[in-house]
Protein backbone atom coordinates (compact mmCIF):
# COMPACT_ATOMS: atom_id res chain seq x y z
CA UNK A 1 243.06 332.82 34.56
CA UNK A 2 239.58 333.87 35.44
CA UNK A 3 238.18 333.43 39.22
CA UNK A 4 237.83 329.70 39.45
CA UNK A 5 238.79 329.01 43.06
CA UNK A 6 236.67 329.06 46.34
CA UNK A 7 239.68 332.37 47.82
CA UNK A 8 238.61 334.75 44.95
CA UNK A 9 235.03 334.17 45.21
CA UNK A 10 235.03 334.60 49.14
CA UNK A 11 237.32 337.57 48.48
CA UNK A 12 236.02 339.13 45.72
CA UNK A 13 232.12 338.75 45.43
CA UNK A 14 231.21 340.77 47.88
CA UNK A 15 233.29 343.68 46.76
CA UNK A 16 231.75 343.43 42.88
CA UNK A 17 228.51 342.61 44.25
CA UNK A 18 227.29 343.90 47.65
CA UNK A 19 223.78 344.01 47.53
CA UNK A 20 223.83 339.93 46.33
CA UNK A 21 223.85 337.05 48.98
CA UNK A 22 227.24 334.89 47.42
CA UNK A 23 225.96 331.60 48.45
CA UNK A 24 228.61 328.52 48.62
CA UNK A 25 231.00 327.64 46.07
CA UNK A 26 229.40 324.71 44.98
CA UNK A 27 228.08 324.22 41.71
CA UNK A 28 225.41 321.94 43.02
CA UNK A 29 223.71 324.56 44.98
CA UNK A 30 224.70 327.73 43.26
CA UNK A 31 224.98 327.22 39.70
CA UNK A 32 223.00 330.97 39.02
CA UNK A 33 225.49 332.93 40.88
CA UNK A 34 228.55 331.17 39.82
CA UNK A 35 227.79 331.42 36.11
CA UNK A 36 226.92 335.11 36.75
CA UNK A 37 230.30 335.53 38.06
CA UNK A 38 232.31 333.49 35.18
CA UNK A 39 230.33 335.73 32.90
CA UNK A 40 231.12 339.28 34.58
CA UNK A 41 234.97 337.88 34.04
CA UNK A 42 234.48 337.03 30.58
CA UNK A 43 233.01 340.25 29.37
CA UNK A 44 236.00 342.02 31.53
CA UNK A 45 238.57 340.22 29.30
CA UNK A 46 236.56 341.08 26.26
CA UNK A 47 239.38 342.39 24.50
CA UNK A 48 241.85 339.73 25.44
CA UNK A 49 242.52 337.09 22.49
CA UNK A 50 241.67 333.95 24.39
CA UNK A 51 240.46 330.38 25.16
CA UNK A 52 238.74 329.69 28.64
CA UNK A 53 238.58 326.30 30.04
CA UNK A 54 236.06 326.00 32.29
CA UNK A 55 236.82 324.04 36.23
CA UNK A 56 236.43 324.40 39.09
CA UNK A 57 238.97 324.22 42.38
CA UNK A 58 237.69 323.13 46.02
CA UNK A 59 239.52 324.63 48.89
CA UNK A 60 243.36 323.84 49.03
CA UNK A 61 242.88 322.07 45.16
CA UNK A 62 240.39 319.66 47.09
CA UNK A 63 237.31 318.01 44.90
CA UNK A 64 234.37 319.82 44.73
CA UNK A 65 231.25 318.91 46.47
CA UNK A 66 228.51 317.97 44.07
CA UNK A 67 226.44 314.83 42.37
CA UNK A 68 227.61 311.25 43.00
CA UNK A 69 227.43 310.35 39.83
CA UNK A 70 225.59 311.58 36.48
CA UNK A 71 223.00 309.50 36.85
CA UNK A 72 221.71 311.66 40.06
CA UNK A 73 222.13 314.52 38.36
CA UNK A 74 218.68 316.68 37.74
């Protein structure tokens, strides 16, 4: 499993990147740095025969903040 829970980010981000501002775990609001960080993953496991699903875990399995609906959506 790659990072796809609001503990790894806050515990690992700063560590891989520590001259970058996180920002919230919320895909809403920080789409750039999130995706940045799903992609550092993937190209770690390079080598690894595998399939990623893609999701996304609030704290304690809660929902995620984000859009009402996809008809607010940008």
């Amino acid at each position: 499993m790659l990072r796809n829970n609001v503990d790894e980010w806050s515990n690992n981000f700063s560590k891989e990147y520590p001259d970058v501002i996180r920002g919230d775990w919320n895909w809403k609001t920080n789409p750039y740095q999130i995706t940045r960080y799903w992609e550092d993953r993937v190209k770690e496991s390079k080598n690894n025969d595998a399939i990623y699903t893609l999701g996304m875990r609030g704290i304690h399995d809660s929902g995620m903040p984000g859009y009402k609906s996809n008809m607010v959506r940008p």
